[in-house]
C-alpha atoms as a PDB file:
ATOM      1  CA  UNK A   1       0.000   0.000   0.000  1.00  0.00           C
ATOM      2  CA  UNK A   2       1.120   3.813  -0.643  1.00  0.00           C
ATOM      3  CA  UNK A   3       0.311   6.747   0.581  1.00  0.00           C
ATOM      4  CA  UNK A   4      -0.072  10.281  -0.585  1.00  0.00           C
ATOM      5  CA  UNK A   5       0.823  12.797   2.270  1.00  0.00           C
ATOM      6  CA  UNK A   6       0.339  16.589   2.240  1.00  0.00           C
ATOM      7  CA  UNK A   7       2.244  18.499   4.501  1.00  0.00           C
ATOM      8  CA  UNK A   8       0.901  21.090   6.310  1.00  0.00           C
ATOM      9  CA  UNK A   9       2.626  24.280   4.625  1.00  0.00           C
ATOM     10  CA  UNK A  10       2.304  26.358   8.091  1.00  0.00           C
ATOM     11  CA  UNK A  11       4.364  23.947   9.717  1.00  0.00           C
ATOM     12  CA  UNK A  12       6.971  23.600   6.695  1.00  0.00           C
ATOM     13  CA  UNK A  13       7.522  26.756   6.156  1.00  0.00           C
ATOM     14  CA  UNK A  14      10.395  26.600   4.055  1.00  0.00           C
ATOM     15  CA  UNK A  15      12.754  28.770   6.289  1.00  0.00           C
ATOM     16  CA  UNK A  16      12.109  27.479  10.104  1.00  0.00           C
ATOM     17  CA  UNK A  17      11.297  23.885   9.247  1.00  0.00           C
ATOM     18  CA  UNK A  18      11.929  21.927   6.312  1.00  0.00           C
ATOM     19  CA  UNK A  19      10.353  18.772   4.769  1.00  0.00           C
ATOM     20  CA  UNK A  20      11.709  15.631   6.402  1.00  0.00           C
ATOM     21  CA  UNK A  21      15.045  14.792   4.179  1.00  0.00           C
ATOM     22  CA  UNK A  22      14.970  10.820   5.295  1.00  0.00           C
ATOM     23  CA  UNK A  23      13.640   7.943   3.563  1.00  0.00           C
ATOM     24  CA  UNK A  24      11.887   6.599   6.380  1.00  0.00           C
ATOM     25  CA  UNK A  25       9.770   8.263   9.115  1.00  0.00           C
ATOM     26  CA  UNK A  26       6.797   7.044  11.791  1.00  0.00           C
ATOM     27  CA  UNK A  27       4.010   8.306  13.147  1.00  0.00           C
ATOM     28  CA  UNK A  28       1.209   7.280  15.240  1.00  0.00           C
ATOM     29  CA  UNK A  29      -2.315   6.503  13.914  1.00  0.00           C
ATOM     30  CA  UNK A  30      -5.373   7.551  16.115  1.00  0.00           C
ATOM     31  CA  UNK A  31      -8.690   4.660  15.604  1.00  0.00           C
ATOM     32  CA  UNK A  32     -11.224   6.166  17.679  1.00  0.00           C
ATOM     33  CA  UNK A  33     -13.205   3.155  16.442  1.00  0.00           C
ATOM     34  CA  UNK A  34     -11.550   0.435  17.947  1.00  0.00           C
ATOM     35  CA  UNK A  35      -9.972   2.966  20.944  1.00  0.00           C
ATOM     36  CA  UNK A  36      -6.516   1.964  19.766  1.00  0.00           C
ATOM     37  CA  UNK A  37      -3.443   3.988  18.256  1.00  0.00           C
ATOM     38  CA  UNK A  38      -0.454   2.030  16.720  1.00  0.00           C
ATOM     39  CA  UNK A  39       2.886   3.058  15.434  1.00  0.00           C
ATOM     40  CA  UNK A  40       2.943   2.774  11.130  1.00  0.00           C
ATOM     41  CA  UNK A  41       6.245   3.284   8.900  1.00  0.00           C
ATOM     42  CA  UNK A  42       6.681   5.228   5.608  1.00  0.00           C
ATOM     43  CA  UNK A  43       9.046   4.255   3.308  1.00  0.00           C
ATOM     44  CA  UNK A  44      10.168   6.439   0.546  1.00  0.00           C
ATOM     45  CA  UNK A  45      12.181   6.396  -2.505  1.00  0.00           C
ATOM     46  CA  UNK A  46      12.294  10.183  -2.634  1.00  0.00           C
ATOM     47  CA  UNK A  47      12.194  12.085   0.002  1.00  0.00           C
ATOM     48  CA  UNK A  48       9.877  13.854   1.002  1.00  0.00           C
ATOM     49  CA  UNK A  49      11.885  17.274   1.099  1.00  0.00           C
ATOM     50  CA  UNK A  50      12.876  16.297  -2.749  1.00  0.00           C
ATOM     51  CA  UNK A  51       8.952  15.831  -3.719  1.00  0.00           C
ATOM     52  CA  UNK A  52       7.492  18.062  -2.218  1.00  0.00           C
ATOM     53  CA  UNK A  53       4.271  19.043   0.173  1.00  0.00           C
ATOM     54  CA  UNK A  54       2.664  16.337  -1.742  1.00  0.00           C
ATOM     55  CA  UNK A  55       4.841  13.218  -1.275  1.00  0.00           C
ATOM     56  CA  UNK A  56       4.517   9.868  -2.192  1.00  0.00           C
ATOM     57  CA  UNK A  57       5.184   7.017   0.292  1.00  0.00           C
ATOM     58  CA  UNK A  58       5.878   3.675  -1.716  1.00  0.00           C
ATOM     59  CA  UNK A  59       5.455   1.708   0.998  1.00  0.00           C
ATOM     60  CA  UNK A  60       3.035   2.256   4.502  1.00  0.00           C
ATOM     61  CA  UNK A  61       3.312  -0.501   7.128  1.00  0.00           C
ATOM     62  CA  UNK A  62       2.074  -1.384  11.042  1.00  0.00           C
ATOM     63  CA  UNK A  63       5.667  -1.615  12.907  1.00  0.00           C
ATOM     64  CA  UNK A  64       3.403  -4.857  15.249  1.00  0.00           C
ATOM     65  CA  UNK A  65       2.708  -8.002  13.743  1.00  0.00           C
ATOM     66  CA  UNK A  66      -0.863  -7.333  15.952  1.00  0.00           C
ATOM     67  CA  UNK A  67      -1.852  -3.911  14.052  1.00  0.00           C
ATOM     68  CA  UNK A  68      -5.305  -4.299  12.670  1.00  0.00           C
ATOM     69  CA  UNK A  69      -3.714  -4.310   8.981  1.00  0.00           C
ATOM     70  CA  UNK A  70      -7.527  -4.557   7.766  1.00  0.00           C
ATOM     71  CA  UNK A  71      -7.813  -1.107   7.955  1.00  0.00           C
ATOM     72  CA  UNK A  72      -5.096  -0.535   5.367  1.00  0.00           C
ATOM     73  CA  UNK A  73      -7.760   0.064   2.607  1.00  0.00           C
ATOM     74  CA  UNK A  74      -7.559   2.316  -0.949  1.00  0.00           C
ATOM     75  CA  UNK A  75      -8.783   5.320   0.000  1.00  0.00           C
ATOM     76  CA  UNK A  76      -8.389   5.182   3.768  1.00  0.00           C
ATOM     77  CA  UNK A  77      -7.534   8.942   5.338  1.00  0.00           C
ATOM     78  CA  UNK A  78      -5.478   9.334   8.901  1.00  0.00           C
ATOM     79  CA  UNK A  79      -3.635  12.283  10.125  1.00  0.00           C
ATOM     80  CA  UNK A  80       0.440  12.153  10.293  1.00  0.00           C
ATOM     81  CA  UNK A  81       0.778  13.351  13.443  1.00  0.00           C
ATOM     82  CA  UNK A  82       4.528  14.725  15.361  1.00  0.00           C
ATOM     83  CA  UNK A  83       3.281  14.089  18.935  1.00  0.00           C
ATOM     84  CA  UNK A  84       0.043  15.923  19.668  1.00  0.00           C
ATOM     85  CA  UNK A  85       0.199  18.146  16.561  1.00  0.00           C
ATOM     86  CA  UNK A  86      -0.941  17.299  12.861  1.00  0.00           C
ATOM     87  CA  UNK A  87       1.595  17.896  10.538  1.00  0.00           C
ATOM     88  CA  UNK A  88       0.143  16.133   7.516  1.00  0.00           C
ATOM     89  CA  UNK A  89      -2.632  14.413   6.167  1.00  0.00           C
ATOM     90  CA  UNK A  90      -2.645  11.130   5.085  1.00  0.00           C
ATOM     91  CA  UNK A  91      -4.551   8.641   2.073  1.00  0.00           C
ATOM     92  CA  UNK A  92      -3.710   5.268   1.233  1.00  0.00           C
ATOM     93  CA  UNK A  93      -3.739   4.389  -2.538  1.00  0.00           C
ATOM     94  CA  UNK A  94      -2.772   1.258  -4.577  1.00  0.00           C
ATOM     95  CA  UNK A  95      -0.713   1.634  -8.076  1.00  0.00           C
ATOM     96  CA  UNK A  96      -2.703  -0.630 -10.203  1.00  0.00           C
ATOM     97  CA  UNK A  97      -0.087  -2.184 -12.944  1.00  0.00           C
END
């Protein structure tokens, strides 16, 4: 599964804070539904800071074995969060070949 993220320009402004220059980052995911919040991954073969506010993630994955991967849907929205704030917002996509 991928995910399109779009950076919250306030936050990356450009001169204070820049987009994240790694490959891989983590955030938490809030499911109100099922009271839970897990840790996911993003993997990237650009960087976000070299795409863009509207980065591609090639790869989105649950860092526990027991993460309710069913939720991992096309289409699915979460916030990426950097402790309490929002920093981004999140969809989950498949490239159909």
């Amino acid at each position: 599964m991928k995910s399109l993220i779009i950076w919250d320009k306030n936050i990356f402004d450009g001169e204070k804070r820049l987009l994240p220059s790694t490959k891989v980052l983590y955030t938490q995911i809030h499911l109100p539904q099922l009271k839970e919040s897990w840790s996911i991954g993003f993997k990237f073969n650009i960087a976000p800071r070299d795409q863009g506010y509207r980065t591609i993630a090639d790869e989105v994955f649950f860092l526990s074995e027991k993460a309710p991967n069913e939720i991992f849907k096309e289409g699915f929205k979460f916030n990426f969060m950097d402790g309490p704030n929002i920093i981004g917002k999140c969809m989950l996509f498949q490239e159909n070949y």
